[in-house]
C-alpha atoms as a PDB file:
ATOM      1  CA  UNK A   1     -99.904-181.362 -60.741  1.00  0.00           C
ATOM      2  CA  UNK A   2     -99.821-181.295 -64.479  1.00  0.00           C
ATOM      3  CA  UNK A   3     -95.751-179.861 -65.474  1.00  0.00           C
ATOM      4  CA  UNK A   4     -93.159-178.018 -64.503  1.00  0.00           C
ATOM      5  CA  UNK A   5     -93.530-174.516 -65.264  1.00  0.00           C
ATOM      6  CA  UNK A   6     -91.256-172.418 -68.019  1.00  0.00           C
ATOM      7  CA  UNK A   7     -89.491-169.535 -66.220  1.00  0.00           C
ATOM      8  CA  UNK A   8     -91.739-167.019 -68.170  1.00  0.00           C
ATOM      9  CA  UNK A   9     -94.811-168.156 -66.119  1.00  0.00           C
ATOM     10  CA  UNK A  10     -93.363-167.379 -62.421  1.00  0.00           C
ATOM     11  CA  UNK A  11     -95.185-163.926 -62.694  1.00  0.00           C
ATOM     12  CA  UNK A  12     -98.356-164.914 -63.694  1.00  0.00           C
ATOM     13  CA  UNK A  13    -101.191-166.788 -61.536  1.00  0.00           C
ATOM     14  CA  UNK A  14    -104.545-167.492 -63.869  1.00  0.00           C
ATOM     15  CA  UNK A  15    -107.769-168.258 -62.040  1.00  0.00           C
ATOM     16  CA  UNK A  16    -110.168-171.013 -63.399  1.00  0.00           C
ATOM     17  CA  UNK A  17    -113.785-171.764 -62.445  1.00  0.00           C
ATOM     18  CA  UNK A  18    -117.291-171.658 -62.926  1.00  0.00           C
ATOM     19  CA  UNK A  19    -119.158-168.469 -62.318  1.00  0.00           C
ATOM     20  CA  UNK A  20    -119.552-167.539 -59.122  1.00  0.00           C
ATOM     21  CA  UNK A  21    -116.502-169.660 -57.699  1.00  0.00           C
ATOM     22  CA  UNK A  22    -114.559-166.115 -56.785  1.00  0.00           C
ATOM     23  CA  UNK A  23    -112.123-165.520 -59.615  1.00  0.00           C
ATOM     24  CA  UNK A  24    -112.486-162.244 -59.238  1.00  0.00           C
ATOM     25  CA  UNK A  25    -112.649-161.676 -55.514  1.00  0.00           C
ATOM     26  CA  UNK A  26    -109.998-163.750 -54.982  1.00  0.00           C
ATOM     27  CA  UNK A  27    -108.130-162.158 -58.015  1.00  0.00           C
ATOM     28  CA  UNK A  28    -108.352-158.687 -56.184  1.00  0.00           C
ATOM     29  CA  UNK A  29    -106.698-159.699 -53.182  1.00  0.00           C
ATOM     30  CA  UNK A  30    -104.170-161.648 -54.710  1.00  0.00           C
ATOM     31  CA  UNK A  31    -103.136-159.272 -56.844  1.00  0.00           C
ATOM     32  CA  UNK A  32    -103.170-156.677 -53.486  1.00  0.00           C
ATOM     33  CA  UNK A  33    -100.978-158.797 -52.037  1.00  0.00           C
ATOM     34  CA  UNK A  34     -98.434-159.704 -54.276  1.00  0.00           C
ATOM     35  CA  UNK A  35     -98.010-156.174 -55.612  1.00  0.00           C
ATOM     36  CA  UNK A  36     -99.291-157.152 -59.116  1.00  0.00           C
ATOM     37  CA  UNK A  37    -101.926-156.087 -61.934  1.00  0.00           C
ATOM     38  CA  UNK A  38    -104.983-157.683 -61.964  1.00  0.00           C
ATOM     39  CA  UNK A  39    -106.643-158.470 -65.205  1.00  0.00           C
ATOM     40  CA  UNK A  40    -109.979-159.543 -65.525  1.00  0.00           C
ATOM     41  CA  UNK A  41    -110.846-161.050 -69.138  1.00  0.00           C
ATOM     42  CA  UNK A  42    -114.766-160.711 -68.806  1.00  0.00           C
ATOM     43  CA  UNK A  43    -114.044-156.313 -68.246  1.00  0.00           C
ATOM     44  CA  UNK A  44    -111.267-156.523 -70.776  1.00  0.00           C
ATOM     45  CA  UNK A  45    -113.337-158.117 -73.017  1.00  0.00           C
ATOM     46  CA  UNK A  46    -116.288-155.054 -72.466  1.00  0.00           C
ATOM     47  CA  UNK A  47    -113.880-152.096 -72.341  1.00  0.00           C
ATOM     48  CA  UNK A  48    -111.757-153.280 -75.558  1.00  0.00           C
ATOM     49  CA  UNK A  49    -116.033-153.561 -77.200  1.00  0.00           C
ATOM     50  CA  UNK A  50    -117.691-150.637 -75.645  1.00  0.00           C
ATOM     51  CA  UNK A  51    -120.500-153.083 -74.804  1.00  0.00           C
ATOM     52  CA  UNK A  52    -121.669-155.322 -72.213  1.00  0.00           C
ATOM     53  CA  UNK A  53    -121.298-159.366 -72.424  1.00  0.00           C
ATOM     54  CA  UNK A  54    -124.757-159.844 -72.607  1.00  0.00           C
ATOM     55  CA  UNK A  55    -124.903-157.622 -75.457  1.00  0.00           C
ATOM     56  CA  UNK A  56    -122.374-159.231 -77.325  1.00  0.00           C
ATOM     57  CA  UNK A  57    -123.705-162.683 -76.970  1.00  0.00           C
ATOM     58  CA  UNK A  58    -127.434-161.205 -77.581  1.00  0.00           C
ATOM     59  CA  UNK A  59    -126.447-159.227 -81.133  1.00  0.00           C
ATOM     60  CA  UNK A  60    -123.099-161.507 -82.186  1.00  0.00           C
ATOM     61  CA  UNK A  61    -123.636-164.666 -80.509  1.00  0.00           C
ATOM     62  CA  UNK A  62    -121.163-167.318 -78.178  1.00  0.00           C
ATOM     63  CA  UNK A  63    -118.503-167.392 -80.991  1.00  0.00           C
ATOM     64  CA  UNK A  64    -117.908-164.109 -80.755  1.00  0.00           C
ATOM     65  CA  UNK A  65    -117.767-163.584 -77.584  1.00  0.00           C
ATOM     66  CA  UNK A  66    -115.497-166.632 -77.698  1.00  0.00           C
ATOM     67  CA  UNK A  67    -113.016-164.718 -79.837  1.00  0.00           C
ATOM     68  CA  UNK A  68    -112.769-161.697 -78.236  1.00  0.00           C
ATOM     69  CA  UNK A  69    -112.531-163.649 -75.037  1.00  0.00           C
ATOM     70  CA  UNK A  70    -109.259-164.802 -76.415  1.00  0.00           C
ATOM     71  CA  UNK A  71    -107.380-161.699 -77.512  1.00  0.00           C
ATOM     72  CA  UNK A  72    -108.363-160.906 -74.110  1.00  0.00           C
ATOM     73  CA  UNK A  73    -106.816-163.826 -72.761  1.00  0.00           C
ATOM     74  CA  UNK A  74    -103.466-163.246 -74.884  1.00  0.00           C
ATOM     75  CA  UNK A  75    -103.364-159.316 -73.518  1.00  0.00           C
ATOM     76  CA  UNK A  76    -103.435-160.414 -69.524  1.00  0.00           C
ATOM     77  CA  UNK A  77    -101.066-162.845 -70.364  1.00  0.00           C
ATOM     78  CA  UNK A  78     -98.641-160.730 -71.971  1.00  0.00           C
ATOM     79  CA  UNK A  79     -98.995-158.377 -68.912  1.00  0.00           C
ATOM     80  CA  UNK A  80     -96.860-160.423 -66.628  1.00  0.00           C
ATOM     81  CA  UNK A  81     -96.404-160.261 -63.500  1.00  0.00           C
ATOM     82  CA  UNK A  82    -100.222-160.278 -63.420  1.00  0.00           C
ATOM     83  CA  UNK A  83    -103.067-162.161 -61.775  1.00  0.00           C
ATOM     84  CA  UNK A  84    -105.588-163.198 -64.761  1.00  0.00           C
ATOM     85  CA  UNK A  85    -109.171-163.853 -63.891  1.00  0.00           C
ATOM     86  CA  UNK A  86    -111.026-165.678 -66.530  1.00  0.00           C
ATOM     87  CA  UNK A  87    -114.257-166.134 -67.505  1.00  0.00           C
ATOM     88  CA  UNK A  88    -115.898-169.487 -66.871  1.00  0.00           C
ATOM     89  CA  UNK A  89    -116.058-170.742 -70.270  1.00  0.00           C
ATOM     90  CA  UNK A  90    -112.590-169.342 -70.938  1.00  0.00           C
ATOM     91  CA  UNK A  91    -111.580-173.207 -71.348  1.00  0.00           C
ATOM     92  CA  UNK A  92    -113.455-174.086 -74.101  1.00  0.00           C
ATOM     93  CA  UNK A  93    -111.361-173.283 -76.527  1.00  0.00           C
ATOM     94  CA  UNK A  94    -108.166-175.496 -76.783  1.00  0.00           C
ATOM     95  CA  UNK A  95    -105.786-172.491 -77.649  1.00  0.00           C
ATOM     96  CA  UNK A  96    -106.846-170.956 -74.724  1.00  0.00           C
ATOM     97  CA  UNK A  97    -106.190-173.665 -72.272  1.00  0.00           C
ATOM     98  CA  UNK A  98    -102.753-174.540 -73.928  1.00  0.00           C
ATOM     99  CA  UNK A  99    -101.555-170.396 -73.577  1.00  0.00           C
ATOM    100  CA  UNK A 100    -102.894-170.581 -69.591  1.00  0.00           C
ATOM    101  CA  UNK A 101    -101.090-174.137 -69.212  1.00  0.00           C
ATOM    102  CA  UNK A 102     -97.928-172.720 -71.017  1.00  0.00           C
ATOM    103  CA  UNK A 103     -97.805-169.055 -69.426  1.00  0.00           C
ATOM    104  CA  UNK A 104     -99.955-168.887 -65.917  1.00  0.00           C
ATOM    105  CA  UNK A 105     -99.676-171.093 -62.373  1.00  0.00           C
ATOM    106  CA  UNK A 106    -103.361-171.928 -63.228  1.00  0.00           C
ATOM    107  CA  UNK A 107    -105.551-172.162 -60.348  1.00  0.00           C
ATOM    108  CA  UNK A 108    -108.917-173.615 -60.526  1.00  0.00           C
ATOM    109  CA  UNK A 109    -111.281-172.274 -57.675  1.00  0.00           C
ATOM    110  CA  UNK A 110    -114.479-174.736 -57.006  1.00  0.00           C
ATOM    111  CA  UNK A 111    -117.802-174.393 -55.159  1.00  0.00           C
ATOM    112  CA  UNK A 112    -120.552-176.933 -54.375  1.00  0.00           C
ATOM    113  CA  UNK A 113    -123.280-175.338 -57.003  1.00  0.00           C
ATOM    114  CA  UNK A 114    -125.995-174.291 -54.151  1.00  0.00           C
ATOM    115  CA  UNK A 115    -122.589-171.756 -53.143  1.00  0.00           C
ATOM    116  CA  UNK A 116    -122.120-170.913 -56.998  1.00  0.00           C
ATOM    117  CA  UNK A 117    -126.342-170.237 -57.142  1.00  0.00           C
ATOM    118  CA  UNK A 118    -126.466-168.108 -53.935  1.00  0.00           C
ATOM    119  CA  UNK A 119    -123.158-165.679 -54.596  1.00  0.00           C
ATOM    120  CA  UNK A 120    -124.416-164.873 -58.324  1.00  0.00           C
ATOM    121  CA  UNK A 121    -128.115-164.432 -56.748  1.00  0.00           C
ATOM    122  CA  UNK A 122    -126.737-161.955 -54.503  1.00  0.00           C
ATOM    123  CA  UNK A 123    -124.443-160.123 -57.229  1.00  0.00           C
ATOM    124  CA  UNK A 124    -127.544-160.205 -59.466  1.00  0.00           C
ATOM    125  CA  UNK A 125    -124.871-159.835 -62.331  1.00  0.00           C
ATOM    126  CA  UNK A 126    -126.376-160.437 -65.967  1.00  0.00           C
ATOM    127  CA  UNK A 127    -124.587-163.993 -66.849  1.00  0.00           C
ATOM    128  CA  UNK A 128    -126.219-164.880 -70.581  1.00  0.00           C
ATOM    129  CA  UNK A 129    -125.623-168.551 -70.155  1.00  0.00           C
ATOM    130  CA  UNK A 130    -127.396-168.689 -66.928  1.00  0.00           C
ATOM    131  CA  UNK A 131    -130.676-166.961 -67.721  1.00  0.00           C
ATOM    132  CA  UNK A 132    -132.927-169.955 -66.991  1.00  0.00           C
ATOM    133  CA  UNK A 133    -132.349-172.258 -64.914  1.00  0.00           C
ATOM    134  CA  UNK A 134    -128.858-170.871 -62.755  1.00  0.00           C
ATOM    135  CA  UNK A 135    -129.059-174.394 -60.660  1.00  0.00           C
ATOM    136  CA  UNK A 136    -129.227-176.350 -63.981  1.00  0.00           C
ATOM    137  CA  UNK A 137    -127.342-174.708 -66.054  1.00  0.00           C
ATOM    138  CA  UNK A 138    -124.700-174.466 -63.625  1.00  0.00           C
ATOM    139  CA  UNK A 139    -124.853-178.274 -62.630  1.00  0.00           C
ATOM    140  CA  UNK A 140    -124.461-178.867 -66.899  1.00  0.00           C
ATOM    141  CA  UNK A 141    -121.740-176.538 -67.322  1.00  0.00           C
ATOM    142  CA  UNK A 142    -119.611-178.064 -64.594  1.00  0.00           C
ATOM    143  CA  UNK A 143    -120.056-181.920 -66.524  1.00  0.00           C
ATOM    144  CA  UNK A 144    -119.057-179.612 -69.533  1.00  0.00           C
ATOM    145  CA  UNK A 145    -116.167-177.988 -68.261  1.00  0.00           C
ATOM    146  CA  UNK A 146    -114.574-179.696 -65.100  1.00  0.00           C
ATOM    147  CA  UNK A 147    -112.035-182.392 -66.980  1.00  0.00           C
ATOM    148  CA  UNK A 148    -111.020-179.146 -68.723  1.00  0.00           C
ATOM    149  CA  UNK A 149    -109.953-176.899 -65.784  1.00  0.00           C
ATOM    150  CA  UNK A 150    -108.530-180.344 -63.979  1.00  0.00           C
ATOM    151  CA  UNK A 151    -106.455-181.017 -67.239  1.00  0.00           C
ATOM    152  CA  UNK A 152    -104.960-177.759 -67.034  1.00  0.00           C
ATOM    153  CA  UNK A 153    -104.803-177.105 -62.985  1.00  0.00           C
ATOM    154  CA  UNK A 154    -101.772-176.894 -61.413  1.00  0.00           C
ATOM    155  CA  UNK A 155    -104.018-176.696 -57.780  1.00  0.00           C
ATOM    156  CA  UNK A 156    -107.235-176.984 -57.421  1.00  0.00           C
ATOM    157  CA  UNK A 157    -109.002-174.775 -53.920  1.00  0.00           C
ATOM    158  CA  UNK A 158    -111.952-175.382 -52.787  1.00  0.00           C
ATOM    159  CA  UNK A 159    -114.036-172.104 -52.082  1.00  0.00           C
ATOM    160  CA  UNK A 160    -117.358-172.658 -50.640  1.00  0.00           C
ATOM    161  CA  UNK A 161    -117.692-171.509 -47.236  1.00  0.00           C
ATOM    162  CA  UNK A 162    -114.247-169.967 -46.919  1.00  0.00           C
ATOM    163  CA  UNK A 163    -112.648-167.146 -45.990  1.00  0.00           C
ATOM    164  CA  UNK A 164    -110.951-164.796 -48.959  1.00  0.00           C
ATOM    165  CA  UNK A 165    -107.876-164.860 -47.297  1.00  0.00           C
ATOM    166  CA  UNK A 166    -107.490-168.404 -46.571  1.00  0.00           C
ATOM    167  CA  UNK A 167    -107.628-169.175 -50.073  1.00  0.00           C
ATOM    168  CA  UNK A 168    -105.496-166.356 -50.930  1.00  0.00           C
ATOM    169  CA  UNK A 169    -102.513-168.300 -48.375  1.00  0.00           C
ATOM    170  CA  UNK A 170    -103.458-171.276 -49.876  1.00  0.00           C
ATOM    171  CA  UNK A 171    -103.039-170.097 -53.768  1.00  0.00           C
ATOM    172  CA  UNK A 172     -99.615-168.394 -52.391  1.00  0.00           C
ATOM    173  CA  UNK A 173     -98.104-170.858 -50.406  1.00  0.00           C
ATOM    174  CA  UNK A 174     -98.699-173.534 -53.798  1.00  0.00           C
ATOM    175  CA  UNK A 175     -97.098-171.068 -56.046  1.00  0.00           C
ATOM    176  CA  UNK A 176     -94.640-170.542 -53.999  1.00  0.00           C
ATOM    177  CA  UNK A 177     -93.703-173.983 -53.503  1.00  0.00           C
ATOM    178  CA  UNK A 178     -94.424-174.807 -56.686  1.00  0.00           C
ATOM    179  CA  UNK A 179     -91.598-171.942 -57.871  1.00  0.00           C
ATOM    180  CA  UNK A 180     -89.264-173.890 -55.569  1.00  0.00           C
ATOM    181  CA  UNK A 181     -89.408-176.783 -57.069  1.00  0.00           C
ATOM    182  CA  UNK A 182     -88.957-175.722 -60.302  1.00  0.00           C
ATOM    183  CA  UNK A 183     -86.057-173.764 -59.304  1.00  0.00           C
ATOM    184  CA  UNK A 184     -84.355-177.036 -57.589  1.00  0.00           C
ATOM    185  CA  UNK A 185     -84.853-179.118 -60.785  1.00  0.00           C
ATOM    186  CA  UNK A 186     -82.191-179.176 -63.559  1.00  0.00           C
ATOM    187  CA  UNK A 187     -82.632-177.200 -66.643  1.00  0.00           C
ATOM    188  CA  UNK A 188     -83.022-180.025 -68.340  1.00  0.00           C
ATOM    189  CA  UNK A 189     -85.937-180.987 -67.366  1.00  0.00           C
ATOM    190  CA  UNK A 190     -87.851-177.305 -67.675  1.00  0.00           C
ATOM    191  CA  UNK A 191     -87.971-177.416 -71.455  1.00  0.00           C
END
């Protein structure tokens, strides 16, 4: 586990992960359960635009995307309490990894990429960076990203070929332990 947690970030849980890992399934149910809002960066991100992520990386490109992906980011996180599902590429940017490692429990949800390549096949959701090649392009982004979800993971839950709400009581019981700890540690050592 990467730190203890500042006080502020109890009511937040952020969800990590390559497309296709369950962010946002698992974000629903979470949320469900805990009594929280859910926020979902990739539909903030199209409501706040009027247009559809595709679009914006078709007419505006990445970057923008990127940025807009951000003041999403800052919005969820603000919401607290809150579960925040994130976009894949959500750590890319370094501000956006150091608000989810300062503000959220982060969890980073994994899949072996044949699971990641059959659950977006059967969503048939239009993902711009995996308009080729899903297989390969998902096998590149995970050298790209994975040291950057692990540096800012406080657990890390395996998803492929598991039940929702297994990994739901497995995210819970770790934040909930997690919360423990920090409340059983000295103030000093929060700051």
């Amino acid at each position: 586990m990467r730190r203890m947690l500042h006080s502020s970030t109890y009511n937040v849980i952020a969800l990590v992960g390559l497309s296709g890992a369950g962010k946002s399934t698992v974000g629903r149910l979470l949320a469900g359960r805990l009594g929280w809002e859910l926020h979902d960066t990739d539909a903030l991100v199209e409501r706040r635009s009027g247009r559809r992520i595709a679009a914006i990386f078709a007419e505006d490109g990445e970057a923008r995307f990127r940025d807009l992906e951000a003041e999403a980011l800052r919005g969820a996180l603000a919401a607290s309490p809150c579960v925040v599902s994130t976009g894949g590429g959500i750590v890319l940017r370094g501000e956006n990894r150091e608000l989810l490692r300062r503000q959220a429990f982060v969890v980073w949800l994994d899949a072996p990429t044949d699971t990641l390549v059959a659950r977006l096949q059967a969503h048939d959701e239009e993902r711009p960076l995996l308009a080729a090649d899903p297989r390969a392009r998902l096998e590149a982004l995970r050298a790209e990203r994975s040291a950057l979800y692990a540096e800012i993971a406080d657990l890390v839950v395996p998803t492929g070929g598991r039940d929702v709400a297994a990994i739901c009581d497995e995210v819970l019981q770790a934040h909930r332990a997690h919360l423990s700890r920090e409340a059983e540690s000295p103030a000093e050592e929060r700051k």
